[in-house]
N, C-alpha and C. Protein backbone atom coordinates (compact mmCIF):
# COMPACT_ATOMS: atom_id res chain seq x y z
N UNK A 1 -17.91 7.20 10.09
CA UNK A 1 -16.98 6.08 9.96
C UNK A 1 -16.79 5.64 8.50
N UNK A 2 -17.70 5.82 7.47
CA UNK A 2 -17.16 5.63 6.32
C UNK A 2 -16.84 5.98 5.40
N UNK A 3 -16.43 7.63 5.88
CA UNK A 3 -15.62 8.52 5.33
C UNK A 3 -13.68 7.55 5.53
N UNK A 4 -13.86 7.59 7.19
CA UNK A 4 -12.40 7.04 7.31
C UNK A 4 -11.95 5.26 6.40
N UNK A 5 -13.12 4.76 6.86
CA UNK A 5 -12.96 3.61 6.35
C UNK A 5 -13.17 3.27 4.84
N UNK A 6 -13.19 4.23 4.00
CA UNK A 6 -13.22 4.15 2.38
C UNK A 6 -12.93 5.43 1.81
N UNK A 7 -13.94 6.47 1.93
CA UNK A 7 -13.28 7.96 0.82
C UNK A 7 -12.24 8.59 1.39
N UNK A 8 -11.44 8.81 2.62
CA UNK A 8 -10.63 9.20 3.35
C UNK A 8 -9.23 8.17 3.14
N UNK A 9 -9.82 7.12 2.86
CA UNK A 9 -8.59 6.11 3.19
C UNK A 9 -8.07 5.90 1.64
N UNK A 10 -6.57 5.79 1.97
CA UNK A 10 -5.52 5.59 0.89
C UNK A 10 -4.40 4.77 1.24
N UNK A 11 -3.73 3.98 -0.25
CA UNK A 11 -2.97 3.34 0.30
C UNK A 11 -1.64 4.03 0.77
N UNK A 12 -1.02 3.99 1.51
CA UNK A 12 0.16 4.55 1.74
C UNK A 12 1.57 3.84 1.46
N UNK A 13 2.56 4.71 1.04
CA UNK A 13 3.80 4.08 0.93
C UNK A 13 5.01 4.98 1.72
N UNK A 14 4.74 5.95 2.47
CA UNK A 14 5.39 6.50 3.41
C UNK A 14 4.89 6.46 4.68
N UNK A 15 6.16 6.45 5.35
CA UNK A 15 5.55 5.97 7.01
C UNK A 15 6.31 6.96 7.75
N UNK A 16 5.53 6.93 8.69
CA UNK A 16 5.98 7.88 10.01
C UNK A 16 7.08 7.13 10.85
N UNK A 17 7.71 7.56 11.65
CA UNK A 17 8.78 6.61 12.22
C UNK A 17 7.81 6.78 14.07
N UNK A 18 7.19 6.06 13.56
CA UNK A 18 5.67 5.80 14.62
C UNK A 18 5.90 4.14 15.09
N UNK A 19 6.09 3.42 16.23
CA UNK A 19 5.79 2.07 15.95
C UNK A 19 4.70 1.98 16.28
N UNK A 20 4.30 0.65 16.09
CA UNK A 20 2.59 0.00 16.07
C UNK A 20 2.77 -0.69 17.34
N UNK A 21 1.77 -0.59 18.38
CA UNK A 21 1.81 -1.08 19.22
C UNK A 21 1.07 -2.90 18.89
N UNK A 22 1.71 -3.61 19.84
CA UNK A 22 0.96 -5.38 19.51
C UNK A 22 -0.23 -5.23 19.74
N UNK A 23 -0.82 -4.60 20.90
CA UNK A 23 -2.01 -4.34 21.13
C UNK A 23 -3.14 -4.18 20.59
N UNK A 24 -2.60 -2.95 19.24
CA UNK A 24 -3.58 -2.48 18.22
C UNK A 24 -3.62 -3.69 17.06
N UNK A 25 -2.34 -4.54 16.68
CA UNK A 25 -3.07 -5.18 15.97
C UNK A 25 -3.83 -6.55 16.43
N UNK A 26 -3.72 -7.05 17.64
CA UNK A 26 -4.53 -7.77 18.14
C UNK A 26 -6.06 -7.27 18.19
N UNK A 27 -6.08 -6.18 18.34
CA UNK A 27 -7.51 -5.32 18.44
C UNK A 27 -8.30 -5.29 16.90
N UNK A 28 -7.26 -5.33 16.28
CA UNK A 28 -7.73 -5.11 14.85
C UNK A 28 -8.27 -6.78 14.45
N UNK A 29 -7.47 -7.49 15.00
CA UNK A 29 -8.00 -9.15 14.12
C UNK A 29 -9.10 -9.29 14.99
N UNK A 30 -9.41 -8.94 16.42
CA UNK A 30 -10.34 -9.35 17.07
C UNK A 30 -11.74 -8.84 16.56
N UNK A 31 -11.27 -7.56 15.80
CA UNK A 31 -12.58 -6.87 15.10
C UNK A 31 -12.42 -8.16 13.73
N UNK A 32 -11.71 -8.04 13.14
CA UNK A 32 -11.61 -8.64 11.81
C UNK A 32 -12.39 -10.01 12.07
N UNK A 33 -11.81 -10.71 12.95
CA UNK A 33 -12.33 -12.21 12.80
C UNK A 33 -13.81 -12.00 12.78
N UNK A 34 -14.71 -11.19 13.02
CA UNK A 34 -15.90 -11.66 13.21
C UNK A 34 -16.90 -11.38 11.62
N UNK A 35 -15.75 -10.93 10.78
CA UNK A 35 -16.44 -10.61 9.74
C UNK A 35 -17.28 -12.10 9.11
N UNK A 36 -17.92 -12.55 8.12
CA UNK A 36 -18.02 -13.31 7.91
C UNK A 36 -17.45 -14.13 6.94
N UNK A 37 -17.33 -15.53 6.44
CA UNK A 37 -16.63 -16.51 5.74
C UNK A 37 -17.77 -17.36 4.98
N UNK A 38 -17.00 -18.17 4.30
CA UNK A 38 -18.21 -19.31 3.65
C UNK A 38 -18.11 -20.39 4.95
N UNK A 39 -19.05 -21.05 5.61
CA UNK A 39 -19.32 -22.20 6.74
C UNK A 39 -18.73 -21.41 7.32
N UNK A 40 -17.81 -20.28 8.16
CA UNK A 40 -17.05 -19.78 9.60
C UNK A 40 -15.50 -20.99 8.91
N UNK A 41 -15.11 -20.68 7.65
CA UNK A 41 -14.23 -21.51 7.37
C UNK A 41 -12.92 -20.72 8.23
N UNK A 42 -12.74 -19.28 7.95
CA UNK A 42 -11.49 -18.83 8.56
C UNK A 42 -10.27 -19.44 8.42
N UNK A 43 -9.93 -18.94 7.20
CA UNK A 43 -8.77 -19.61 6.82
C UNK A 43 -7.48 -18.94 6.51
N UNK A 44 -7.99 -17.48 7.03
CA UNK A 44 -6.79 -16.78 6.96
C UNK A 44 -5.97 -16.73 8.04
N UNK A 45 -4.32 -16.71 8.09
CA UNK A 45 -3.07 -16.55 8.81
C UNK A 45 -2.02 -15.46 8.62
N UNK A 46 -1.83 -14.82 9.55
CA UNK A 46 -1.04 -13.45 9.83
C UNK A 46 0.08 -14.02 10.36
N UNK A 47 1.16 -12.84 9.85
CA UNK A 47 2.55 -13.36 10.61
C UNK A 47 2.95 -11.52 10.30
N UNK A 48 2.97 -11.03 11.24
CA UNK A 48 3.22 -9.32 11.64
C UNK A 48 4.63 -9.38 11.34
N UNK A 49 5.06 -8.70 10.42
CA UNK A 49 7.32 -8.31 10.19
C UNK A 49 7.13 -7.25 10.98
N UNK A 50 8.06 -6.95 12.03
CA UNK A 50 8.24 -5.84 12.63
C UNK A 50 9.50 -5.82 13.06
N UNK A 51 10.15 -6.40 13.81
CA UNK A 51 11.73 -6.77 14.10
C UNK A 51 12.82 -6.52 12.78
N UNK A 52 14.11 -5.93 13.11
CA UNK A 52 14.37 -5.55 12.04
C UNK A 52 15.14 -7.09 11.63
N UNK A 53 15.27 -8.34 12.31
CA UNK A 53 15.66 -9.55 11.96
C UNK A 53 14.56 -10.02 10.57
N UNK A 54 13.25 -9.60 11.05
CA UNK A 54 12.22 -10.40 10.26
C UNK A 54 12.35 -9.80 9.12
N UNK A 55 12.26 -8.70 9.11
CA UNK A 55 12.33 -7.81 8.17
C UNK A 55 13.38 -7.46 6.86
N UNK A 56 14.71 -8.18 7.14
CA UNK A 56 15.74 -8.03 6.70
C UNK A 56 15.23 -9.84 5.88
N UNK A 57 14.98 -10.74 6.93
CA UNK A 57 14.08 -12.21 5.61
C UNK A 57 13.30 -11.81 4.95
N UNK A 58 12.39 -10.62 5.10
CA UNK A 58 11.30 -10.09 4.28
C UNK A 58 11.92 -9.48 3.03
N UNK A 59 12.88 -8.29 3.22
CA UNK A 59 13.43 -7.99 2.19
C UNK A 59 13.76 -8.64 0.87
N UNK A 60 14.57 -10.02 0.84
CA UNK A 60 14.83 -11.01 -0.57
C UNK A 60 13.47 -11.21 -1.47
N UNK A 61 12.89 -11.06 -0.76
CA UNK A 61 11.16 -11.60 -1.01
C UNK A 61 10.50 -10.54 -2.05
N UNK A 62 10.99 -9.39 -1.52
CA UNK A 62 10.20 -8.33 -2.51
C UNK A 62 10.48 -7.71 -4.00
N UNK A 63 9.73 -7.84 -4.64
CA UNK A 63 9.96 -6.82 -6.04
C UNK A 63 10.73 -5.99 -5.65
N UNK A 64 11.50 -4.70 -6.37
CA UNK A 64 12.69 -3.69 -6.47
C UNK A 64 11.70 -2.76 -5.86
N UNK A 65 10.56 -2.38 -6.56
CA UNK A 65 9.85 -1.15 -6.35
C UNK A 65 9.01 -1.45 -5.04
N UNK A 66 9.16 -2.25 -4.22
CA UNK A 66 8.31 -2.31 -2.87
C UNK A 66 9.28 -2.81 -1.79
N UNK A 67 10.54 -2.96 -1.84
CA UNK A 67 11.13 -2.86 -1.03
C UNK A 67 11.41 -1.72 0.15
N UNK A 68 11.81 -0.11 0.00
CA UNK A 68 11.89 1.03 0.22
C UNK A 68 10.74 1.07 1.56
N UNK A 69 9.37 1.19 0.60
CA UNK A 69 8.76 1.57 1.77
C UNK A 69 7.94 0.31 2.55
N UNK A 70 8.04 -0.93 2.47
CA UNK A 70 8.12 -1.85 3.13
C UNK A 70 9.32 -2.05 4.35
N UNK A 71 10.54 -1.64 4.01
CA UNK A 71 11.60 -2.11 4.91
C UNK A 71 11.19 -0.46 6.39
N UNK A 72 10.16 0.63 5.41
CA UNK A 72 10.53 1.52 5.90
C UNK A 72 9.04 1.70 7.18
N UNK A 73 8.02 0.82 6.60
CA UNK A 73 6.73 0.78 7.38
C UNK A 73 7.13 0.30 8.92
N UNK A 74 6.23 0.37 9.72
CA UNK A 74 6.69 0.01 11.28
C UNK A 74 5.98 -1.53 11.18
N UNK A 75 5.04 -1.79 10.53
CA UNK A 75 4.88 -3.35 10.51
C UNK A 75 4.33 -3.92 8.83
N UNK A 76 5.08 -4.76 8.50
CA UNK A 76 4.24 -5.59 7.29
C UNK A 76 3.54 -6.86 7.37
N UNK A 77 2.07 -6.93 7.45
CA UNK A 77 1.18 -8.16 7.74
C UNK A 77 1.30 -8.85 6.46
N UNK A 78 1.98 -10.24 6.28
CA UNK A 78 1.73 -11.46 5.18
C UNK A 78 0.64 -11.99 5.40
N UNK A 79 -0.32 -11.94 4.71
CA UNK A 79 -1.87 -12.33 4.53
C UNK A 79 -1.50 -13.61 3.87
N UNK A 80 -1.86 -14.95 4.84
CA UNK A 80 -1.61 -16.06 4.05
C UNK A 80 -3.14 -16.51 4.15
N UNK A 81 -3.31 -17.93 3.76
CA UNK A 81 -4.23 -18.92 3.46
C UNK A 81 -4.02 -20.12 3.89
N UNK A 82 -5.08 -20.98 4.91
CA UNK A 82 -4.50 -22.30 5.39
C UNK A 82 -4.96 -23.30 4.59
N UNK A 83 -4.34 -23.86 3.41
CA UNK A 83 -4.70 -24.83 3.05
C UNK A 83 -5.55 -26.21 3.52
N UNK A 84 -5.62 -26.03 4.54
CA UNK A 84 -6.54 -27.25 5.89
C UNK A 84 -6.90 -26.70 6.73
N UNK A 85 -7.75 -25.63 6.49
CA UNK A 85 -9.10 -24.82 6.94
C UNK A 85 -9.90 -25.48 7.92
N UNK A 86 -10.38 -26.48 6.79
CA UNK A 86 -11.71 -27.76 7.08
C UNK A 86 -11.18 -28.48 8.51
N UNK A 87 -9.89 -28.22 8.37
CA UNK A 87 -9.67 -28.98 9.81
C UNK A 87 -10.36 -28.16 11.34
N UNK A 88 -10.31 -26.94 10.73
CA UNK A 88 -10.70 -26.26 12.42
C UNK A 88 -12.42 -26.20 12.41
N UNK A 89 -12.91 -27.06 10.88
CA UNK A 89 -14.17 -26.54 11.10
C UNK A 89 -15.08 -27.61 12.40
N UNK A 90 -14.65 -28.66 12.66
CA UNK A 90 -15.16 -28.76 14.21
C UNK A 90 -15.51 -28.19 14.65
N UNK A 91 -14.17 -27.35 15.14
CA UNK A 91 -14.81 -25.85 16.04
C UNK A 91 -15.70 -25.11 15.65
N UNK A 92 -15.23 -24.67 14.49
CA UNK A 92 -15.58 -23.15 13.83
C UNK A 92 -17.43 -23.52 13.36
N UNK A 93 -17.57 -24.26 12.83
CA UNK A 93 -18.78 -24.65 12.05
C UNK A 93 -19.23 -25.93 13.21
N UNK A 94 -19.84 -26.14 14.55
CA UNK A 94 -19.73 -27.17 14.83
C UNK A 94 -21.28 -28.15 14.16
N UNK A 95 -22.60 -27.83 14.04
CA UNK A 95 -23.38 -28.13 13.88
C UNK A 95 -23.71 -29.19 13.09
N UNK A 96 -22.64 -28.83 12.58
CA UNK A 96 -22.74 -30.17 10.65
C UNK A 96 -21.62 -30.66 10.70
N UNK A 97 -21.24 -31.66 10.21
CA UNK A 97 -19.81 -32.37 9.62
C UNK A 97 -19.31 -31.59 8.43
N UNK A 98 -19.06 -30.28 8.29
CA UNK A 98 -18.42 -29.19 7.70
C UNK A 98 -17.49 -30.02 6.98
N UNK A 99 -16.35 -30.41 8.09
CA UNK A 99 -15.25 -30.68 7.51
C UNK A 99 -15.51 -31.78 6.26
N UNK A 100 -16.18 -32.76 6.13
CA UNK A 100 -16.18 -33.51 5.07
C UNK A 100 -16.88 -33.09 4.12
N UNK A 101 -17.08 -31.70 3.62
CA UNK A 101 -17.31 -31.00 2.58
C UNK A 101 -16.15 -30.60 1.77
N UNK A 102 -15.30 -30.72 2.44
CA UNK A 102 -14.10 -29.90 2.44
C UNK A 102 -12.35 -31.18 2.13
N UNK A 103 -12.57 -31.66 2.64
CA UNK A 103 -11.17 -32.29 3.04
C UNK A 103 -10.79 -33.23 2.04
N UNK A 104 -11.80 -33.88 1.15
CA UNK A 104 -11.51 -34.70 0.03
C UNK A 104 -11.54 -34.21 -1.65
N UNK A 105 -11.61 -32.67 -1.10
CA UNK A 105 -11.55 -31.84 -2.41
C UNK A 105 -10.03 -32.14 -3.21
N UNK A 106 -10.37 -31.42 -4.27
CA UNK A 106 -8.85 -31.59 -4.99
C UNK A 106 -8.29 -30.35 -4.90
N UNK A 107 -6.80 -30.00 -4.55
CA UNK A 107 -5.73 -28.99 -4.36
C UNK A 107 -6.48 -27.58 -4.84
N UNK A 108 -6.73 -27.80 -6.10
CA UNK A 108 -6.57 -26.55 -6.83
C UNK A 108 -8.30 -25.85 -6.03
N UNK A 109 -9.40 -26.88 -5.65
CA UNK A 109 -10.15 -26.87 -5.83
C UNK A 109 -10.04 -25.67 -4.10
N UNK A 110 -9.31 -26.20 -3.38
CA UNK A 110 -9.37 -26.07 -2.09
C UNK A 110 -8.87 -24.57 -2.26
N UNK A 111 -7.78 -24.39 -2.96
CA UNK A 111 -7.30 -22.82 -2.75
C UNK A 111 -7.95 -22.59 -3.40
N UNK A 112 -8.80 -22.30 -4.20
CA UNK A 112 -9.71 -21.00 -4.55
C UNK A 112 -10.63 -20.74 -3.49
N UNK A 113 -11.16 -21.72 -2.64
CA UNK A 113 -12.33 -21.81 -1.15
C UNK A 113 -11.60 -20.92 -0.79
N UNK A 114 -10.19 -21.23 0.11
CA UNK A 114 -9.43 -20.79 0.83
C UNK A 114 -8.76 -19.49 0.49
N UNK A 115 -8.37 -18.85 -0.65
CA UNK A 115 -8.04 -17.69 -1.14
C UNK A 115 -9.19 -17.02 -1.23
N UNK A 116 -10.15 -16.88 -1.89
CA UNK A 116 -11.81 -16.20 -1.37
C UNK A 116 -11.39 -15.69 -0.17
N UNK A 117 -11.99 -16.78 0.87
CA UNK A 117 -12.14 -16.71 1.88
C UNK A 117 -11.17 -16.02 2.88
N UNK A 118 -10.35 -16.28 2.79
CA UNK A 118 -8.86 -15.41 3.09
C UNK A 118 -8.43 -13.88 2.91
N UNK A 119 -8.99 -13.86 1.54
CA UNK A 119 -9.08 -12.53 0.99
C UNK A 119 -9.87 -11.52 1.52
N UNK A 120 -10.90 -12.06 1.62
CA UNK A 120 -12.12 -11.56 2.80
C UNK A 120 -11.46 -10.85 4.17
N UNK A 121 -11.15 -12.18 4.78
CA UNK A 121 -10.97 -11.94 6.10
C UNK A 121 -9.58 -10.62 5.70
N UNK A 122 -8.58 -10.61 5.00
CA UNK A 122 -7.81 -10.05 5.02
C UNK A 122 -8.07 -7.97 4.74
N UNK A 123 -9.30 -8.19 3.89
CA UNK A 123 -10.08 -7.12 3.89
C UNK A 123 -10.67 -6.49 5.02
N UNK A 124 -11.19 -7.57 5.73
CA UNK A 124 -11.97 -7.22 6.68
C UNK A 124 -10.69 -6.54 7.88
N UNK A 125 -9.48 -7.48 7.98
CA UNK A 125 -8.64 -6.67 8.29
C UNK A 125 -8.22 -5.47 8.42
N UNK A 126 -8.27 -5.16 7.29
CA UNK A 126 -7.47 -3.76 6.68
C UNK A 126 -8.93 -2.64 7.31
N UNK A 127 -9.77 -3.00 6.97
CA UNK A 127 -10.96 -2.42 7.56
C UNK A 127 -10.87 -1.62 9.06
N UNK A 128 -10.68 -2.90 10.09
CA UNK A 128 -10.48 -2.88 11.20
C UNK A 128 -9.47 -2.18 11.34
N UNK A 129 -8.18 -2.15 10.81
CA UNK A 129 -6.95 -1.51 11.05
C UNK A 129 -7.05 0.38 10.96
N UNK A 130 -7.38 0.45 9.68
CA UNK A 130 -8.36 2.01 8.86
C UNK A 130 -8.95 2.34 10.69
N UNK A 131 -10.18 1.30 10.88
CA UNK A 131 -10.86 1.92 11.72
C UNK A 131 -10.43 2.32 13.06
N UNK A 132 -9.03 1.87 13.10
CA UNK A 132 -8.23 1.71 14.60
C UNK A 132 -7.89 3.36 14.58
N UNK A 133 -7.55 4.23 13.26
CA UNK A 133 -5.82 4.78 13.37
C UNK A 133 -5.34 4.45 12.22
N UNK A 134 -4.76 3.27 11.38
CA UNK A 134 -3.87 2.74 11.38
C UNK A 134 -3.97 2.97 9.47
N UNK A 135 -2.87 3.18 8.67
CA UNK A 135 -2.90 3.14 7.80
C UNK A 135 -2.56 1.97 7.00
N UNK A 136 -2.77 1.98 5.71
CA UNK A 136 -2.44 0.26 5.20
C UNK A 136 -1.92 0.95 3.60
N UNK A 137 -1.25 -0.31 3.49
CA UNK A 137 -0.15 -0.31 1.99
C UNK A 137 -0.71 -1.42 1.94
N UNK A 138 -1.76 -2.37 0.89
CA UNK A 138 -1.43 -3.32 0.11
C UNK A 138 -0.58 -3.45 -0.73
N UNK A 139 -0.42 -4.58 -1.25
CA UNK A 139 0.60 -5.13 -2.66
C UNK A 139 0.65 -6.60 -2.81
N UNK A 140 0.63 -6.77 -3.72
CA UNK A 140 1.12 -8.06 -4.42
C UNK A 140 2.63 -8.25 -5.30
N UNK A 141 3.26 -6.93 -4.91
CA UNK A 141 4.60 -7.45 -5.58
C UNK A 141 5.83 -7.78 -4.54
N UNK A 142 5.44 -9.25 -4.35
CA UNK A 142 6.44 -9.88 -3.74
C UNK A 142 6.92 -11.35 -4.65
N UNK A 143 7.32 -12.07 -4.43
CA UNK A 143 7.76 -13.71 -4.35
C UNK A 143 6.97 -14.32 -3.56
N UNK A 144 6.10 -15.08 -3.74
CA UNK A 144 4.57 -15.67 -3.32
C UNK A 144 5.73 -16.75 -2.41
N UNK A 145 6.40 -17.58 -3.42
CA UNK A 145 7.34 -18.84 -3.24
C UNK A 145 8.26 -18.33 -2.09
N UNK A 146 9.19 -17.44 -2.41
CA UNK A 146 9.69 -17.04 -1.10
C UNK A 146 9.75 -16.44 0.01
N UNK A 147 8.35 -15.87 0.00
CA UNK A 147 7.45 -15.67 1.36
C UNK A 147 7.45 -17.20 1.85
N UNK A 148 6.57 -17.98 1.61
CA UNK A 148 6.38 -19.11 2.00
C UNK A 148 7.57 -20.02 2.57
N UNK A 149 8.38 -19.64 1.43
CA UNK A 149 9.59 -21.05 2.18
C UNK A 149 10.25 -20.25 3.27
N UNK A 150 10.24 -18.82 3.14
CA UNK A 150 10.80 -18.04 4.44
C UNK A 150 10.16 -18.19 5.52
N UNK A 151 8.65 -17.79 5.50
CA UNK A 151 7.95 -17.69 6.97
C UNK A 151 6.90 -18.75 6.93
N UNK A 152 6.26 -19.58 6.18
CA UNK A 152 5.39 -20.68 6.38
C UNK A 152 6.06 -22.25 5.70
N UNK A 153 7.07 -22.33 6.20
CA UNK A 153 7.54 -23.52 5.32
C UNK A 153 7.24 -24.13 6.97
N UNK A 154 7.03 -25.81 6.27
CA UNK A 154 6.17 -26.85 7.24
C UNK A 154 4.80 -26.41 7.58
N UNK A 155 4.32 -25.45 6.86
CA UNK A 155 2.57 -25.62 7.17
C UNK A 155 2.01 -25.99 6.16
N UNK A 156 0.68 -25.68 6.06
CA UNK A 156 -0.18 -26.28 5.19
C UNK A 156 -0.42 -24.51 4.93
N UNK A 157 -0.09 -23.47 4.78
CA UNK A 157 0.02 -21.93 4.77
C UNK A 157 0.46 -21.42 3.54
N UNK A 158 -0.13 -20.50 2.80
CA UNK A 158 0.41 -20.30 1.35
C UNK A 158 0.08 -18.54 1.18
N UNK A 159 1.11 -18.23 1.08
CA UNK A 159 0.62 -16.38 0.63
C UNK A 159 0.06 -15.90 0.03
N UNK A 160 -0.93 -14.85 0.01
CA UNK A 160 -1.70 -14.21 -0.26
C UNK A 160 -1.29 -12.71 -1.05
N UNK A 161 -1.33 -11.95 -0.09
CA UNK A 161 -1.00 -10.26 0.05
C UNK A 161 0.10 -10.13 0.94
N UNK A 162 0.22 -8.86 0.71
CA UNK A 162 0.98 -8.31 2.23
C UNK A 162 0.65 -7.22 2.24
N UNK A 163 1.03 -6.66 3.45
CA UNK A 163 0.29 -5.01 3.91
C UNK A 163 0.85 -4.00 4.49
N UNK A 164 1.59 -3.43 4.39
CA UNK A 164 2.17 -2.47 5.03
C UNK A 164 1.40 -1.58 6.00
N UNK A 165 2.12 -1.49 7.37
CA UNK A 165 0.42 -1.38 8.58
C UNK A 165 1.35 0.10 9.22
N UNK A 166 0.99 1.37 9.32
CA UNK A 166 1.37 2.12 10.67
C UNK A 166 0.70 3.51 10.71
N UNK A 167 1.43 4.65 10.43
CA UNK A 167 1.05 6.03 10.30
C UNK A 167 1.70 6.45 9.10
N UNK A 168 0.57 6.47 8.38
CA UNK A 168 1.40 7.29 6.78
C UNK A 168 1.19 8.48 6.88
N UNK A 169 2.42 8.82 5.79
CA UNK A 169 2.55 10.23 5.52
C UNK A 169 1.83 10.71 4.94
N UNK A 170 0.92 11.47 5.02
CA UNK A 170 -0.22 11.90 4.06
C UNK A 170 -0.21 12.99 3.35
N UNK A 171 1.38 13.84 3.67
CA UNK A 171 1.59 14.95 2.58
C UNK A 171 2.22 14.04 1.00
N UNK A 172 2.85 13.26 1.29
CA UNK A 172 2.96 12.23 0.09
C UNK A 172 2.44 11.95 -0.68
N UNK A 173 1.29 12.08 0.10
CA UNK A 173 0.16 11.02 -1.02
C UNK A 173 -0.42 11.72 -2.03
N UNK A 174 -0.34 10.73 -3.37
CA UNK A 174 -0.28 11.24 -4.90
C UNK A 174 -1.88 11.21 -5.10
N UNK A 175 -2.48 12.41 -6.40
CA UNK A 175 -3.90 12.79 -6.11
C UNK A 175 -4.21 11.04 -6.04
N UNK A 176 -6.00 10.79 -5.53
CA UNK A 176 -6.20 9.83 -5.88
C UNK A 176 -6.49 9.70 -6.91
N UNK A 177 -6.49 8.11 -7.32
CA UNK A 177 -7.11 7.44 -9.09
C UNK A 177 -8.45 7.81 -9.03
N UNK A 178 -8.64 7.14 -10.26
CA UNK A 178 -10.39 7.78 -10.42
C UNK A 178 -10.63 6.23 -10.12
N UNK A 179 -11.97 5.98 -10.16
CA UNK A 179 -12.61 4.72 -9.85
C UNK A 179 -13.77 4.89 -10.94
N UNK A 180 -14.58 3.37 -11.11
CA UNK A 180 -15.33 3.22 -12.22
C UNK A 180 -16.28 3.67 -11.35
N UNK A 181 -17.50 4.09 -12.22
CA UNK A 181 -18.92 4.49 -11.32
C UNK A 181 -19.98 3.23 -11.82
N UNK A 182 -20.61 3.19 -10.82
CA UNK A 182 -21.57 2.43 -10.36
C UNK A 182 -22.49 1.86 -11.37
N UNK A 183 -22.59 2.64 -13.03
CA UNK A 183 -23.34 2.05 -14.06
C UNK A 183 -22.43 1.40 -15.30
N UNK A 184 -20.97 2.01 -14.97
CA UNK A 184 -19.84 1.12 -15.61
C UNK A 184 -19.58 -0.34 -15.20
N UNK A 185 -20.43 -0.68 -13.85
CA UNK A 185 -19.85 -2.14 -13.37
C UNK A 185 -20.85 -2.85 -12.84
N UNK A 186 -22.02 -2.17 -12.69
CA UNK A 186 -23.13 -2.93 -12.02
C UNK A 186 -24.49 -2.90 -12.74
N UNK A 187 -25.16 -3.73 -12.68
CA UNK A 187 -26.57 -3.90 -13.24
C UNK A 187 -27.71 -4.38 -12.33
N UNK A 188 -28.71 -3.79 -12.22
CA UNK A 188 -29.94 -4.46 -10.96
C UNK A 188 -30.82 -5.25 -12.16
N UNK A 189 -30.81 -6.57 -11.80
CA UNK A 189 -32.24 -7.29 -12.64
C UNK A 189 -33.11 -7.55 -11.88
């Protein structure tokens, strides 16, 4: 499994004309959610583009060079962040008064908790997805702003990533990059 889930796995930008069943990605967050958070904050929010309606609001949103194989993937996951996290920690964290760790913070202070944490879960995602089948396209070249006012305007929800989710083409795919090794980036004291 962690051949598929790391040296095997690449990002993809060609897709199969494969759709994604709802199923699989429900299967995938159900694996994902259990990864872990700081307190069980869970503050990440999915909104799946798959419809070619959604998809066509998705489009304005993107950089030039990620449009193509975004419009062309069978689903794109917007990895957002709930700015009022602390609110579900009742549930999520019940043991302690969680939430008043949380709720009188200042803005800036809260999205970095919440982007962490988000980021995580959104990893842990992509993980789960890898481990389904399922191939993944990250990116960050979109319009952060008009993601948001498109698909999370009236929440407390702010964008993250996005992901391009289905069956890539894997004759496409360009050699991989090199990566730093293990004494270029790490130190044991």
């Amino acid at each position: 499994m962690p051949d598929k889930l790391f040296t095997e796995a690449r990002t993809h930008s060609y897709w199969q004309d494969k759709p994604v069943d709802d199923a699989l990605l429900i299967k995938a967050y159900d694996l994902a959610k259990m990864g872990p958070t700081s307190a069980n904050m869970c503050p990440l929010r999915i909104v799946f583009v798959k419809t070619p309606e959604a998809k066509a609001r998705l489009k304005p949103c993107l950089d030039a060079g990620n449009v193509e194989k975004t419009m062309a993937a069978p689903v794109t996951a917007l990895f957002a962040y709930d700015m009022a996290f602390y609110e579900n920690l009742p549930k999520l964290f019940p043991h302690v008064d969680a939430k008043a760790w949380f709720k009188d913070l200042p803005e800036a202070a809260l999205q970095v908790i919440a982007l962490r944490n988000g980021s995580l879960q959104a990893a842990y995602f992509m993980l789960a997805a890898r481990g389904l089948g399922l191939d993944c396209g990250p990116m960050s070249g979109f319009k952060n702003a008009k993601v948001d006012a498109e698909f999370f305007a009236g929440t407390t929800y702010k964008s993250n990533f996005i992901c391009s989710l289905g069956y890539g083409v894997k004759e496409k795919l360009h050699p991989r990059n090199p990566r730093l090794d293990f004494a270029e980036v790490c130190k044991i004291v």
